[in-house]
C-alpha atoms as a PDB file:
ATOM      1  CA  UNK A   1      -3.036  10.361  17.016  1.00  0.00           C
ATOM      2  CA  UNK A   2      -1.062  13.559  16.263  1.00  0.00           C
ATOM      3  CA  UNK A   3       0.204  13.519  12.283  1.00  0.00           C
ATOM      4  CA  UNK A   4       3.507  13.660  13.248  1.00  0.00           C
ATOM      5  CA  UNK A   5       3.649  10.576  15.503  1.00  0.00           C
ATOM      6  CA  UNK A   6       1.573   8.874  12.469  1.00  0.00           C
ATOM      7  CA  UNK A   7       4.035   9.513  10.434  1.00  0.00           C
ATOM      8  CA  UNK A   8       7.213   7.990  12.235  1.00  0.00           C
ATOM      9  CA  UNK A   9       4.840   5.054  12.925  1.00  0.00           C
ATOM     10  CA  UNK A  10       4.383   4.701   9.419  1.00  0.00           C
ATOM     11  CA  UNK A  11       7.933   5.194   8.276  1.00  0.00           C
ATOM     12  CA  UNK A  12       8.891   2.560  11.596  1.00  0.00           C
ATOM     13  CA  UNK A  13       6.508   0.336  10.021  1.00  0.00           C
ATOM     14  CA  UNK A  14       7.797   0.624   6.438  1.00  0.00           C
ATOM     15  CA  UNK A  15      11.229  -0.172   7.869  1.00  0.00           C
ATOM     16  CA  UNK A  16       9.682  -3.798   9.700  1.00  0.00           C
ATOM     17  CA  UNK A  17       8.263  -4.388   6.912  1.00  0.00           C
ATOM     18  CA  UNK A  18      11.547  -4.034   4.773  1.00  0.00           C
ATOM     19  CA  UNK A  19      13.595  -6.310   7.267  1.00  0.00           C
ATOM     20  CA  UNK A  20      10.721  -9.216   7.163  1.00  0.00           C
ATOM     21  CA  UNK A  21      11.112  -8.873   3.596  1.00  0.00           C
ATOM     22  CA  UNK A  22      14.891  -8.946   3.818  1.00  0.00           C
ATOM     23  CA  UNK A  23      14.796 -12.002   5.599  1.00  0.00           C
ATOM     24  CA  UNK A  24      12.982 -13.719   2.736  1.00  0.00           C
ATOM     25  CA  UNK A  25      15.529 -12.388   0.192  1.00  0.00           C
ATOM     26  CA  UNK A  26      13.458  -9.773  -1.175  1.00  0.00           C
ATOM     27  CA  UNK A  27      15.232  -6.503  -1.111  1.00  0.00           C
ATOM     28  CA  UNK A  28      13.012  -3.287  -0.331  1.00  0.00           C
ATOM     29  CA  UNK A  29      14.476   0.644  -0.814  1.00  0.00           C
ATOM     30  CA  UNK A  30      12.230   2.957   0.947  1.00  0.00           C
ATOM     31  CA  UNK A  31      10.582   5.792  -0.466  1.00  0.00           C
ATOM     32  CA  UNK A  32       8.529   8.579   0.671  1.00  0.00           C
ATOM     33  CA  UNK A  33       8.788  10.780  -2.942  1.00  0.00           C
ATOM     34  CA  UNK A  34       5.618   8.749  -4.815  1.00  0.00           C
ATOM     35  CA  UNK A  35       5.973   9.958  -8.066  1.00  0.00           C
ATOM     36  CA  UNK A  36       9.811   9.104  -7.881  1.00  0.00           C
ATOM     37  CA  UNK A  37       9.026   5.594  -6.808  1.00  0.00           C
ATOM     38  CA  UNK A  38       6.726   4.834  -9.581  1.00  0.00           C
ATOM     39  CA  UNK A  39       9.053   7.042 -11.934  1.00  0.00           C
ATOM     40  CA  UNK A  40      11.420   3.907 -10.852  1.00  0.00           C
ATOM     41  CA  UNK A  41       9.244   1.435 -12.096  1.00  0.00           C
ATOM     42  CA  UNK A  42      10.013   2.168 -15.269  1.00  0.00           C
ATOM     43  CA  UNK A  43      13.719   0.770 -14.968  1.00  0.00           C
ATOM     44  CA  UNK A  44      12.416  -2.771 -15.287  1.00  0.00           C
ATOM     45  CA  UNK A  45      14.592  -3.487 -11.993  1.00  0.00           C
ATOM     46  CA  UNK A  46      11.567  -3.619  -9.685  1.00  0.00           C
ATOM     47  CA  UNK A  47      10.279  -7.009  -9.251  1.00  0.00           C
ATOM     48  CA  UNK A  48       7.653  -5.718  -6.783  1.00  0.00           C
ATOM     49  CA  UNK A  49       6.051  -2.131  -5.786  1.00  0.00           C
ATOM     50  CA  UNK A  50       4.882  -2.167  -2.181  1.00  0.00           C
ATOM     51  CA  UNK A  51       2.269   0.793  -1.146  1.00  0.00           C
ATOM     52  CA  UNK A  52       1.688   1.406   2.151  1.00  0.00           C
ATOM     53  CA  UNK A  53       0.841   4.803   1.912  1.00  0.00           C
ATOM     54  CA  UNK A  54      -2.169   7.326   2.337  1.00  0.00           C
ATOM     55  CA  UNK A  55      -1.947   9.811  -0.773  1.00  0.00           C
ATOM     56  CA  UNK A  56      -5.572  10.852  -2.234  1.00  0.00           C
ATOM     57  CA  UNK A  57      -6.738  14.627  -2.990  1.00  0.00           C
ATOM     58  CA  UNK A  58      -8.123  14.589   0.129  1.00  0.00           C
ATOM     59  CA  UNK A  59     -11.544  16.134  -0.710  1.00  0.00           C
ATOM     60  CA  UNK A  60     -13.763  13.503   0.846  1.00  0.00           C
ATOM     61  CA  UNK A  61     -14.002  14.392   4.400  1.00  0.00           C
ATOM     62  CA  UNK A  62     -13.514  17.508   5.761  1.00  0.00           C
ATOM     63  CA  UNK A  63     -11.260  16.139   8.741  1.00  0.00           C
ATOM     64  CA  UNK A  64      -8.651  15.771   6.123  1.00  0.00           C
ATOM     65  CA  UNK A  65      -8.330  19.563   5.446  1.00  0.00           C
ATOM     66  CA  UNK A  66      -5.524  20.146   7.957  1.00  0.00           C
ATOM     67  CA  UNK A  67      -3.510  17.839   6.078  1.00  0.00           C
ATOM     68  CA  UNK A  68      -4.049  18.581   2.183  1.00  0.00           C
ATOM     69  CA  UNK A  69      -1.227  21.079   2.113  1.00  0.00           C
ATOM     70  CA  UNK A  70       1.764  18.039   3.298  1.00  0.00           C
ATOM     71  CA  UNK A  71      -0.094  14.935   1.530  1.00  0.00           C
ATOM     72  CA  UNK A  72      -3.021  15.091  -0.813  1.00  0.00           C
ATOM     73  CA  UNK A  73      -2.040  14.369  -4.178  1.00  0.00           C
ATOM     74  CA  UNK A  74      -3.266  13.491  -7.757  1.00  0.00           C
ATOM     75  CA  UNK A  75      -1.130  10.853  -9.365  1.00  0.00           C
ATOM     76  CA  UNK A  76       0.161  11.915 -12.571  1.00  0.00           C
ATOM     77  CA  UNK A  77      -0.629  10.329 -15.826  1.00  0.00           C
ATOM     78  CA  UNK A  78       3.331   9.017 -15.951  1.00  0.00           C
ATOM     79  CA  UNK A  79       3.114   7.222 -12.789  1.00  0.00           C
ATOM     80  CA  UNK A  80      -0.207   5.501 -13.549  1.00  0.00           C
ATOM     81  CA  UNK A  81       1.467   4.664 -16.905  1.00  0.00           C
ATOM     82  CA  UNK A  82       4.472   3.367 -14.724  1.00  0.00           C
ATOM     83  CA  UNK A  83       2.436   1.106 -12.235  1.00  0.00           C
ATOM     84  CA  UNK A  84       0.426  -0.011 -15.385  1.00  0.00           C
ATOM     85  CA  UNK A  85       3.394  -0.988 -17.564  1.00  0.00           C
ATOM     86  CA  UNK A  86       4.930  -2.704 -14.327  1.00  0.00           C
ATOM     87  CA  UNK A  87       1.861  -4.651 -13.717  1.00  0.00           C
ATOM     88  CA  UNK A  88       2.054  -6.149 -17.617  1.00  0.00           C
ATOM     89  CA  UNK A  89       5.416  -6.857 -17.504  1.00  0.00           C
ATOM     90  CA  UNK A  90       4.684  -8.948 -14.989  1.00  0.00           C
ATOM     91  CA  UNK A  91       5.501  -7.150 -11.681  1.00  0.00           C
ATOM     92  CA  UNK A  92       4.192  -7.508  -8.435  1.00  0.00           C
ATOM     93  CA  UNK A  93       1.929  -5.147  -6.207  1.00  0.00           C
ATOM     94  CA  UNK A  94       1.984  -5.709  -2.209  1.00  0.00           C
ATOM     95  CA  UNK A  95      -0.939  -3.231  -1.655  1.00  0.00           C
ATOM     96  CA  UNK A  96      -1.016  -2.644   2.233  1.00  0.00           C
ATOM     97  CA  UNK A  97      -3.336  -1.256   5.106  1.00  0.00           C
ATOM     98  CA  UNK A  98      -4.472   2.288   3.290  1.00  0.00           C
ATOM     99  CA  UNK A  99      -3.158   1.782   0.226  1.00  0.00           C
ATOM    100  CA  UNK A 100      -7.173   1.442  -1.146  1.00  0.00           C
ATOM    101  CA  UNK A 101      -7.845   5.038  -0.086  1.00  0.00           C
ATOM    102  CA  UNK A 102      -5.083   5.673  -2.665  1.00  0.00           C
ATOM    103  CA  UNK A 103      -4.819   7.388  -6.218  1.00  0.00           C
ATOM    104  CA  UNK A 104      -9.143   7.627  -5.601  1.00  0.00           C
ATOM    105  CA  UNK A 105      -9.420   9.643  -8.476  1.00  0.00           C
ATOM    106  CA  UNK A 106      -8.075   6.914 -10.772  1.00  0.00           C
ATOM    107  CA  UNK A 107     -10.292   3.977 -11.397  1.00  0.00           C
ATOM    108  CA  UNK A 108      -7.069   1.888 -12.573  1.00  0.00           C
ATOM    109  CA  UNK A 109      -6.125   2.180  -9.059  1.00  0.00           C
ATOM    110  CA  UNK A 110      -8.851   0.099  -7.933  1.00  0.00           C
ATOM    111  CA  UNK A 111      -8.224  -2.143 -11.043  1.00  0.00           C
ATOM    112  CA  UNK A 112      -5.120  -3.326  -9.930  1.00  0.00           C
ATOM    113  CA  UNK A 113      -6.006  -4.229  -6.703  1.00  0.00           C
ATOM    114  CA  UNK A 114      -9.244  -5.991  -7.138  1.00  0.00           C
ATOM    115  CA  UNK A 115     -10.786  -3.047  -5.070  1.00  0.00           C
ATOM    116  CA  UNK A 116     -10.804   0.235  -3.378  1.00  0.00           C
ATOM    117  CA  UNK A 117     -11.998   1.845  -0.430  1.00  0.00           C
ATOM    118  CA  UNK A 118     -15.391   3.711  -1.664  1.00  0.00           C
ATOM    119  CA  UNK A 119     -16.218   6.999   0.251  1.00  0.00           C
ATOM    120  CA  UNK A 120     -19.799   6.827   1.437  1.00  0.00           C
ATOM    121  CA  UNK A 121     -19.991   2.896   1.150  1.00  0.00           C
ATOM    122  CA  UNK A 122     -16.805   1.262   2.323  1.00  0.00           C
ATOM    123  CA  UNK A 123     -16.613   1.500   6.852  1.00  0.00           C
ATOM    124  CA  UNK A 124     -14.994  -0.483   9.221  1.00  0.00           C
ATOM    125  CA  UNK A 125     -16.768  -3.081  10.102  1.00  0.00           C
ATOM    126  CA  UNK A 126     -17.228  -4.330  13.892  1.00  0.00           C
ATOM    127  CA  UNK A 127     -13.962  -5.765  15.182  1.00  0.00           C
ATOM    128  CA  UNK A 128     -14.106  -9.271  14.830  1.00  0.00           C
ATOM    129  CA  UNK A 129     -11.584 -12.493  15.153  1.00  0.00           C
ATOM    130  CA  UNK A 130     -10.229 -13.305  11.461  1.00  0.00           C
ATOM    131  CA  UNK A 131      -8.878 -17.453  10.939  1.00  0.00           C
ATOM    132  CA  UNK A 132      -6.181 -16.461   8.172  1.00  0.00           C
ATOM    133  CA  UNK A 133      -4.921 -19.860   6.755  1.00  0.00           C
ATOM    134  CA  UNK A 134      -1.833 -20.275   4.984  1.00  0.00           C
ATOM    135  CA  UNK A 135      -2.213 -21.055   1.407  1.00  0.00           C
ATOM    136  CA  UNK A 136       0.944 -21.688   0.474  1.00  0.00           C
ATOM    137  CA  UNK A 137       3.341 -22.925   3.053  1.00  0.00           C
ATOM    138  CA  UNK A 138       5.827 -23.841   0.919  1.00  0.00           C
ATOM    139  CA  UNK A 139       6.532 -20.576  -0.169  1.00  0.00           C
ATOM    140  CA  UNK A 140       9.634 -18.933   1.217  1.00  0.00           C
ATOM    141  CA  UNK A 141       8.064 -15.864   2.162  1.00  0.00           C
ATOM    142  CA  UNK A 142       5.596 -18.371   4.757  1.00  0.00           C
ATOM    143  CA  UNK A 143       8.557 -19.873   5.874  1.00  0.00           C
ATOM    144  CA  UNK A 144       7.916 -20.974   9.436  1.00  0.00           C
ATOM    145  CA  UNK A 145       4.064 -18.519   9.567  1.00  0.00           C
ATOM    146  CA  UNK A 146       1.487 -21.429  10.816  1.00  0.00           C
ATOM    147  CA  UNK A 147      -2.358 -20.025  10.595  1.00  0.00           C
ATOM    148  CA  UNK A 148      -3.367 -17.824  12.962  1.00  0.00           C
ATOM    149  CA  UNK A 149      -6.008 -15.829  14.166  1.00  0.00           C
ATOM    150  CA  UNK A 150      -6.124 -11.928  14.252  1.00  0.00           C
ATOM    151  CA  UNK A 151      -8.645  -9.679  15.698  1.00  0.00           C
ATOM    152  CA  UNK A 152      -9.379  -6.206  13.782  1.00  0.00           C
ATOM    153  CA  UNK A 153     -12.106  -4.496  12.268  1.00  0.00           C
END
């Protein structure tokens, strides 16, 4: 897939993702600036940070090389303090697709999430059918979503 095309997929996605949100109530403002996203968190307006994002220093894999220049990144100590502080406060993290190749060179990172995506262990596994069950149907944001089945690596 050519970067360019990833990228308006991405941001496309991003912007679904928003509107499903928006139909549960739960307002979403985009943003592509990471540091100024987290820098946000400090307001103590954000009830939830979504990442869907793929920003690492990009040293891993050599296929990454062409683009180091447009995305790699190391996140600063500020925005790790900012995601930390939001976390303790009580704030919500919707960590999605790629965000586990994210912040790699922070271990908090992987903290928060319960895991990470480990270079030299983590793969995608065979594509197989996945039964995801609805814990909590009652919850507005399941509103009408019955289990289902989805097939992926």
């Amino acid at each position: 897939m050519h970067h360019a095309h990833a990228a308006s997929t991405a941001a496309a996605t991003a912007a679904a993702l928003a509107a499903s949100l928006a139909e549960c109530g739960i307002r979403s403002e985009l943003e592509t600036d990471v540091e100024a996203a987290f820098a946000r968190l400090g307001s103590g307006d954000v009830d939830m940070l979504t990442v869907y994002a793929l920003r690492w220093r990009m040293l891993d894999h050599p296929k990454y090389i062409p683009f180091r220049d447009r995305w790699a990144m190391t996140l600063s100590d500020p925005g790790r303090a900012a995601i930390e502080q939001h976390v303790a406060r009580g704030g919500a993290v919707l960590a999605l697709h790629t965000a586990v190749i994210c912040f790699g060179d922070w271990p908090g990172w992987g903290n928060i999430l319960g895991g990470r995506w480990a270079w030299g262990q983590s793969f995608h596994p065979p594509e197989q059918r996945v039964h995801v069950r609805v814990a909590a149907p009652t919850h507005p944001i399941c509103d009408g979503v019955e289990d289902f089945v989805v097939t992926d690596e």
